[in-house]
PDB file of N, CA and C in Angstrom:
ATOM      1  N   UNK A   1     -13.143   2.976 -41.974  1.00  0.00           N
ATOM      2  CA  UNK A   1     -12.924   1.803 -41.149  1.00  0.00           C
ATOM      3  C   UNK A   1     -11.592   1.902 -40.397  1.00  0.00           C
ATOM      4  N   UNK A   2     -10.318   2.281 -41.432  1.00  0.00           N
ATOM      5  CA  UNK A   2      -9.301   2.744 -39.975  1.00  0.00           C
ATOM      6  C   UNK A   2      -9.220   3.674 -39.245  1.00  0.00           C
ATOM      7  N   UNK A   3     -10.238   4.364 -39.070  1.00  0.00           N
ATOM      8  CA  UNK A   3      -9.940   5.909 -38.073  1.00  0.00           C
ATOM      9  C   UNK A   3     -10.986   5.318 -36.889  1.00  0.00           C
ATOM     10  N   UNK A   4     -11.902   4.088 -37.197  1.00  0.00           N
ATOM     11  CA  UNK A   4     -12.428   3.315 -36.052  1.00  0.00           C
ATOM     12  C   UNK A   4     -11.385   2.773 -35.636  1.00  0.00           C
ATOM     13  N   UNK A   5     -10.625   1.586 -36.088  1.00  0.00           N
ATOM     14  CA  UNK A   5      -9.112   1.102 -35.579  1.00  0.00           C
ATOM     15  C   UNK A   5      -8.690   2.044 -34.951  1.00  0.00           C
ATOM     16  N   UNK A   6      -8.143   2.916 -35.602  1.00  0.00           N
ATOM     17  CA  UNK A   6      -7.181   3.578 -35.062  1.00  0.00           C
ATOM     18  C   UNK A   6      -7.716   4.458 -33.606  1.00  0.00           C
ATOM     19  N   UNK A   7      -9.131   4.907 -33.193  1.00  0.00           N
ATOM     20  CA  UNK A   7      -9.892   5.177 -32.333  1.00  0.00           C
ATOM     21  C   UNK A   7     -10.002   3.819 -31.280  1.00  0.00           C
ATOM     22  N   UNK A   8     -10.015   3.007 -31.626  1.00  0.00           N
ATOM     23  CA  UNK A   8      -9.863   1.500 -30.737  1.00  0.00           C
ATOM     24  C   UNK A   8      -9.098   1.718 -29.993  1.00  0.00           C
ATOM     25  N   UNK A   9      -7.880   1.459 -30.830  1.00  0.00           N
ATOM     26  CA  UNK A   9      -6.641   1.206 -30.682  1.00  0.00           C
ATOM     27  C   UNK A   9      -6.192   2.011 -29.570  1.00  0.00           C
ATOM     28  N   UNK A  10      -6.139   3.459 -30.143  1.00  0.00           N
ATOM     29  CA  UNK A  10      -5.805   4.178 -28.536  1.00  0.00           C
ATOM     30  C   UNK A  10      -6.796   4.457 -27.813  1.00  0.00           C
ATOM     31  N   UNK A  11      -8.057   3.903 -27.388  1.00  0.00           N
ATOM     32  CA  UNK A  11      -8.704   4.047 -26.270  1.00  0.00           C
ATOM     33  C   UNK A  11      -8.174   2.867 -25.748  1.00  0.00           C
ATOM     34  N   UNK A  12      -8.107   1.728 -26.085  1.00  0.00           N
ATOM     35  CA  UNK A  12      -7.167   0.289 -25.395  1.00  0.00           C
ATOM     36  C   UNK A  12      -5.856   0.686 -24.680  1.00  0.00           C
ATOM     37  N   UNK A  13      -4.923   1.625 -25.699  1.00  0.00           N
ATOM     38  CA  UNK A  13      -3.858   2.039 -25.007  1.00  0.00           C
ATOM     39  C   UNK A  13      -3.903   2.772 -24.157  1.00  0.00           C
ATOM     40  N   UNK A  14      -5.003   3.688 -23.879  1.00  0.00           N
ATOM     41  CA  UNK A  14      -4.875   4.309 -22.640  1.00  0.00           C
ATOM     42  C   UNK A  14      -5.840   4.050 -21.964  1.00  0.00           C
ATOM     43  N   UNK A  15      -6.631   2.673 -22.133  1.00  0.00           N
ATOM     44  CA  UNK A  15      -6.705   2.011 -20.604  1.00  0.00           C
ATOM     45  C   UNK A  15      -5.761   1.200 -19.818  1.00  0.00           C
ATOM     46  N   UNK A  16      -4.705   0.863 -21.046  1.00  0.00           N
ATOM     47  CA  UNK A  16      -3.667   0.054 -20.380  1.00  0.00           C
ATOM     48  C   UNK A  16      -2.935   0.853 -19.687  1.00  0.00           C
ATOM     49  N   UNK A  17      -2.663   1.570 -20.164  1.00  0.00           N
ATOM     50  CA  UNK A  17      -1.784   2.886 -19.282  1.00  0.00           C
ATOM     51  C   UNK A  17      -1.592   3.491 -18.352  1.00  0.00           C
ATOM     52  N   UNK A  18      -3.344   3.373 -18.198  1.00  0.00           N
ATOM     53  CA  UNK A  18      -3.945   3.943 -17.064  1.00  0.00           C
ATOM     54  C   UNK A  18      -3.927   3.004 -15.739  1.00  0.00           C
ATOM     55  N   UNK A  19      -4.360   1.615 -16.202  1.00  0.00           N
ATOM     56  CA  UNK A  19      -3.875   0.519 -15.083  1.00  0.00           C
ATOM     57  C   UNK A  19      -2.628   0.700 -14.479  1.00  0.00           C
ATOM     58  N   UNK A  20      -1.985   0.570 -15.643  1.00  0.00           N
ATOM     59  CA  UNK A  20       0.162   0.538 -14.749  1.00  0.00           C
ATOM     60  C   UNK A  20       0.051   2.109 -14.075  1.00  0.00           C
ATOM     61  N   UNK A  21      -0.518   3.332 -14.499  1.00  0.00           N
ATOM     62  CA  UNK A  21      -0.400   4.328 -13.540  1.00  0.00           C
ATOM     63  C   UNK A  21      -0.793   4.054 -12.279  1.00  0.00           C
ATOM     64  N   UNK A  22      -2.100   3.410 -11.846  1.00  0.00           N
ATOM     65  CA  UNK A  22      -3.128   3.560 -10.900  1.00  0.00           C
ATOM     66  C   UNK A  22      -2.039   2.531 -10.154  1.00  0.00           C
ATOM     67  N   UNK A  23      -1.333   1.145 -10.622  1.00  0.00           N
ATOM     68  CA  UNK A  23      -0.823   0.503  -9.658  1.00  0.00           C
ATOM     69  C   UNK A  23       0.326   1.075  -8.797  1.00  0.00           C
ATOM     70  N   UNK A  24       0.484   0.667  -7.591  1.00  0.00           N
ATOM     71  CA  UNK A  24       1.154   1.414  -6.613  1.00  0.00           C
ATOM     72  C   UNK A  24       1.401   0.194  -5.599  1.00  0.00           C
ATOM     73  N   UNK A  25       2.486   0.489  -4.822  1.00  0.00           N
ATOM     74  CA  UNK A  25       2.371  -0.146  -3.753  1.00  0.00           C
ATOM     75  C   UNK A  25       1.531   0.677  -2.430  1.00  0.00           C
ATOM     76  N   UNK A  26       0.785  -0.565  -1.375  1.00  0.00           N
ATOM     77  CA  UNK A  26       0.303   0.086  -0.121  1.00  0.00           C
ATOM     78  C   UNK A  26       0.411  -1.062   0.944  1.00  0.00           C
ATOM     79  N   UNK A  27       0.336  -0.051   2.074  1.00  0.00           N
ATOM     80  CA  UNK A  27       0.835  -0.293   3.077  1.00  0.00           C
ATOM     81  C   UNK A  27      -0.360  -0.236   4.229  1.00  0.00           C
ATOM     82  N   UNK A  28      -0.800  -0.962   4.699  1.00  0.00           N
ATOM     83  CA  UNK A  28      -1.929  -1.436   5.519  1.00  0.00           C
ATOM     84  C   UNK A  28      -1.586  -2.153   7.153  1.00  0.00           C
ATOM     85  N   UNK A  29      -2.030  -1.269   7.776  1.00  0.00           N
ATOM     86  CA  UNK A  29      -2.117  -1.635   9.631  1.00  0.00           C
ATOM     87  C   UNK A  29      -3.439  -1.872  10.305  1.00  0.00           C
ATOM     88  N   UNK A  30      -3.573  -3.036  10.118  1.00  0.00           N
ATOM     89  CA  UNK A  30      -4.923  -3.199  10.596  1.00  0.00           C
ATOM     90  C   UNK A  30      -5.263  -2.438  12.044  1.00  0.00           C
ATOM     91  N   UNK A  31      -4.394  -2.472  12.777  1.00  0.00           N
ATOM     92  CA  UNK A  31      -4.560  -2.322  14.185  1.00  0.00           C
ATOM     93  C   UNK A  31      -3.383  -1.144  14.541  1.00  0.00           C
ATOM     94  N   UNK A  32      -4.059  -0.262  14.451  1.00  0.00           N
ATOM     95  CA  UNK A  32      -2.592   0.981  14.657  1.00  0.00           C
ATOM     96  C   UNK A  32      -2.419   1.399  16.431  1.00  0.00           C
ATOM     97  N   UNK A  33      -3.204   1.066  17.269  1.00  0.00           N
ATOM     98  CA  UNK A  33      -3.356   1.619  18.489  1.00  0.00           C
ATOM     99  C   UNK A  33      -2.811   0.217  19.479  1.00  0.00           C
ATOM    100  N   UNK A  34      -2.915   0.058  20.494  1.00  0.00           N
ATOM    101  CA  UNK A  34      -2.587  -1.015  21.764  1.00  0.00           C
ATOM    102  C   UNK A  34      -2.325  -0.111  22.731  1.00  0.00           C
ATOM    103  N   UNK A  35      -3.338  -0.852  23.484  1.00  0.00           N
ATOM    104  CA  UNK A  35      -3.032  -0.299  24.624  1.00  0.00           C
ATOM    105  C   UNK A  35      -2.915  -1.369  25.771  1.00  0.00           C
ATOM    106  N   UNK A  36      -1.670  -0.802  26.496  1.00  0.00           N
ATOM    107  CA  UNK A  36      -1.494  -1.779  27.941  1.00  0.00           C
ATOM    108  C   UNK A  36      -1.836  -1.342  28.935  1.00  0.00           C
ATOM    109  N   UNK A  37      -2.802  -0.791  28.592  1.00  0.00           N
ATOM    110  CA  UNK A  37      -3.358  -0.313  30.706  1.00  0.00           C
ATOM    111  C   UNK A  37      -2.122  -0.157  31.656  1.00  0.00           C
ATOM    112  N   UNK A  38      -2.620  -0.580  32.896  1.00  0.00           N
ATOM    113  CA  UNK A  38      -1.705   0.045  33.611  1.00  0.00           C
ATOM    114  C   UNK A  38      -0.393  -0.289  33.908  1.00  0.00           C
ATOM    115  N   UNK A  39       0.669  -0.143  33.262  1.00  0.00           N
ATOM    116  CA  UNK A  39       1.880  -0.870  33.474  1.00  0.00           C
ATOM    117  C   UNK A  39       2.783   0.417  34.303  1.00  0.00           C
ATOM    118  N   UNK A  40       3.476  -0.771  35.143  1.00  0.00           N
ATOM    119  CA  UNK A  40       3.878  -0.159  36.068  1.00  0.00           C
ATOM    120  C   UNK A  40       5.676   0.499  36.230  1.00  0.00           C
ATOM    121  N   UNK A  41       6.112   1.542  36.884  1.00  0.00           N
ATOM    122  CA  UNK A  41       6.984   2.256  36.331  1.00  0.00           C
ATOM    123  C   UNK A  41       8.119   1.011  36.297  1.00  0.00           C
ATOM    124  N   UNK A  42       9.275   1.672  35.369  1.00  0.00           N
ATOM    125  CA  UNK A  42      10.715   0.758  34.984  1.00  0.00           C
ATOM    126  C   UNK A  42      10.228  -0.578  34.350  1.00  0.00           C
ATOM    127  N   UNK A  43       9.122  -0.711  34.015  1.00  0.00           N
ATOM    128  CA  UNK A  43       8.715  -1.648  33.497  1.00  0.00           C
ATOM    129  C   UNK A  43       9.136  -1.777  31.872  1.00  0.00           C
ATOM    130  N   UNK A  44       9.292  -3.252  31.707  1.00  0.00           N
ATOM    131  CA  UNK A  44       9.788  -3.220  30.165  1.00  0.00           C
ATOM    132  C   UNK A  44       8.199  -4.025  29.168  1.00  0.00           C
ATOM    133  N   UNK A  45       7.471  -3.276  28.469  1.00  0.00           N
ATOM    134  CA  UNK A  45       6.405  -4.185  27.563  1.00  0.00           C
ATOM    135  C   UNK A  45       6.972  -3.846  26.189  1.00  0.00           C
ATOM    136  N   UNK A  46       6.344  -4.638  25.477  1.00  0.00           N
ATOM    137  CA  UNK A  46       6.278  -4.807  24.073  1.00  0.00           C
ATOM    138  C   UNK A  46       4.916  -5.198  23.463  1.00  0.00           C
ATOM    139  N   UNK A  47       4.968  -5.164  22.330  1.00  0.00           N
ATOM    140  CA  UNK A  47       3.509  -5.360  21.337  1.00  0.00           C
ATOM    141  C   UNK A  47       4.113  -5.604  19.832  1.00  0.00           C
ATOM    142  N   UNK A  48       3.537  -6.446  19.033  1.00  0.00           N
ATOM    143  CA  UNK A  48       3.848  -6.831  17.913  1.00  0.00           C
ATOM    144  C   UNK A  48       2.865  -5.802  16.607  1.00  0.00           C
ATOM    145  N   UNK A  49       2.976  -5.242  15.762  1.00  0.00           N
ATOM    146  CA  UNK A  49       2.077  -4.293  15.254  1.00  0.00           C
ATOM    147  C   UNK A  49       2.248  -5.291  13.683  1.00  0.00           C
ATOM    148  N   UNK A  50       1.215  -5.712  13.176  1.00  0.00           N
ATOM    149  CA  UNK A  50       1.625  -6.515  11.673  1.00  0.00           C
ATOM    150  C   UNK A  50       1.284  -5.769  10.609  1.00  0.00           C
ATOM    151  N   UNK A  51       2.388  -5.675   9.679  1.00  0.00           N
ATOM    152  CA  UNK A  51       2.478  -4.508   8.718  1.00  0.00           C
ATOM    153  C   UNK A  51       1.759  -5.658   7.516  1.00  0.00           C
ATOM    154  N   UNK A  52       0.472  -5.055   6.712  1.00  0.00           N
ATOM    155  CA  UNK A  52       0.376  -5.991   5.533  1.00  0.00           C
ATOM    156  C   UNK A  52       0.501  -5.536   4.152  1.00  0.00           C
ATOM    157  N   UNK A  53       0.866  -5.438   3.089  1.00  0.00           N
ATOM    158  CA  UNK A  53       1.168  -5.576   2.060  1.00  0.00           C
ATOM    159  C   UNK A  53      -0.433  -5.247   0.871  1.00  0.00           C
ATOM    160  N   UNK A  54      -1.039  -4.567   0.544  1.00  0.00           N
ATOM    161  CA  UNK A  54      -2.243  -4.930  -0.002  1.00  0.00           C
ATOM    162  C   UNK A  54      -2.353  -3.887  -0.902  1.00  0.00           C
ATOM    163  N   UNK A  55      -0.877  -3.471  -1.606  1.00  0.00           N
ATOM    164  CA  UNK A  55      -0.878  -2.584  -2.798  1.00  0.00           C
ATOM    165  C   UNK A  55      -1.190  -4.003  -3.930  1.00  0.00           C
ATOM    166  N   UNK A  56      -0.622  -3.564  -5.139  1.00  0.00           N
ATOM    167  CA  UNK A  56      -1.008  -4.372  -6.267  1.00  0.00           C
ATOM    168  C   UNK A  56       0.813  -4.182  -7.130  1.00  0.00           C
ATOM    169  N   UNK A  57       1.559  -3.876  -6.456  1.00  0.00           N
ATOM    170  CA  UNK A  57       2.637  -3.539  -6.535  1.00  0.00           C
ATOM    171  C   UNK A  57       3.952  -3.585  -5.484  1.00  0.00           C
ATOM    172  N   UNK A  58       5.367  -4.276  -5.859  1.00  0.00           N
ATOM    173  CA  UNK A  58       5.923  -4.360  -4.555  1.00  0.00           C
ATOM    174  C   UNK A  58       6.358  -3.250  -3.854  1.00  0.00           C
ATOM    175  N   UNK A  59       6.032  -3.767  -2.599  1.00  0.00           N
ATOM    176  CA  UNK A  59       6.072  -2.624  -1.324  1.00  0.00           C
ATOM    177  C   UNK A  59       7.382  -2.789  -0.711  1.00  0.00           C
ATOM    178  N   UNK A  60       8.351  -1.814  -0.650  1.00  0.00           N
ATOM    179  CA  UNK A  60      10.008  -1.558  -0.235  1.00  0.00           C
ATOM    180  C   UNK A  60      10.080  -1.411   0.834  1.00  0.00           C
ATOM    181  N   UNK A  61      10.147  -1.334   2.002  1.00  0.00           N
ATOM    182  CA  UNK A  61      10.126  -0.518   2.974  1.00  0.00           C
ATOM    183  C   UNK A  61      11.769  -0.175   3.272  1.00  0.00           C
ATOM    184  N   UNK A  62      12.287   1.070   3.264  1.00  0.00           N
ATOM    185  CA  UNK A  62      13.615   1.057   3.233  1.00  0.00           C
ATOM    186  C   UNK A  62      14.127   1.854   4.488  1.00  0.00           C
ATOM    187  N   UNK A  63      13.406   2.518   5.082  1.00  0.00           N
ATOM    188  CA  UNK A  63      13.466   3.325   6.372  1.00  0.00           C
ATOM    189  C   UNK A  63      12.332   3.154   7.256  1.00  0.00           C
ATOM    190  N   UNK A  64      13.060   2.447   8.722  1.00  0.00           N
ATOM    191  CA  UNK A  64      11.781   2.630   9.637  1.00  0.00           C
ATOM    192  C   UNK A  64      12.469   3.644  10.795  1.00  0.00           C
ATOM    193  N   UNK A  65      11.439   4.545  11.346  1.00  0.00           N
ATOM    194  CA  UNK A  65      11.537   5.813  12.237  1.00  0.00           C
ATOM    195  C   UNK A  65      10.420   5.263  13.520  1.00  0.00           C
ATOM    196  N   UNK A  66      11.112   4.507  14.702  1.00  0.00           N
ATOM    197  CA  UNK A  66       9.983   4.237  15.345  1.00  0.00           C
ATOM    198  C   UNK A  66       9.562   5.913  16.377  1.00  0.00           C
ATOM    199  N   UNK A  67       8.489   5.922  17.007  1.00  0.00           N
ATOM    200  CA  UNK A  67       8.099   7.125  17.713  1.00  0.00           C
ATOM    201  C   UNK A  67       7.339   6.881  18.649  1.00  0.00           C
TER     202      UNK A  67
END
């Protein structure tokens, strides 16, 4: 009867384990592209790009590199 326990026991522990491994933070862009047609030269545009959050873990962002 304890080598069932004890067989429980760590299959429980390493599903728990396995959860906190698998969690991560992620980082989700719904919309990665925009396009402004034809804009014309010396012209100044902009576009808003919304970064969302949809890890299961907090997401840092500590360096942005725009391109």
């Amino acid at each position: 009867m304890n080598k069932i326990k004890t067989i429980v026991l760590i299959a429980v522990l390493t599903l728990l384990l396995a959860s906190v491994a698998m969690a991560a933070p992620r980082l989700t862009i719904p919309v990665k592209e925009f396009n402004f047609g034809f804009v014309p030269q010396n012209s100044t545009i902009s576009h808003k790009f919304w970064l969302v959050s949809t890890g299961d873990d907090t997401l840092k962002i500590l360096k942005i590199i725009p391109g």
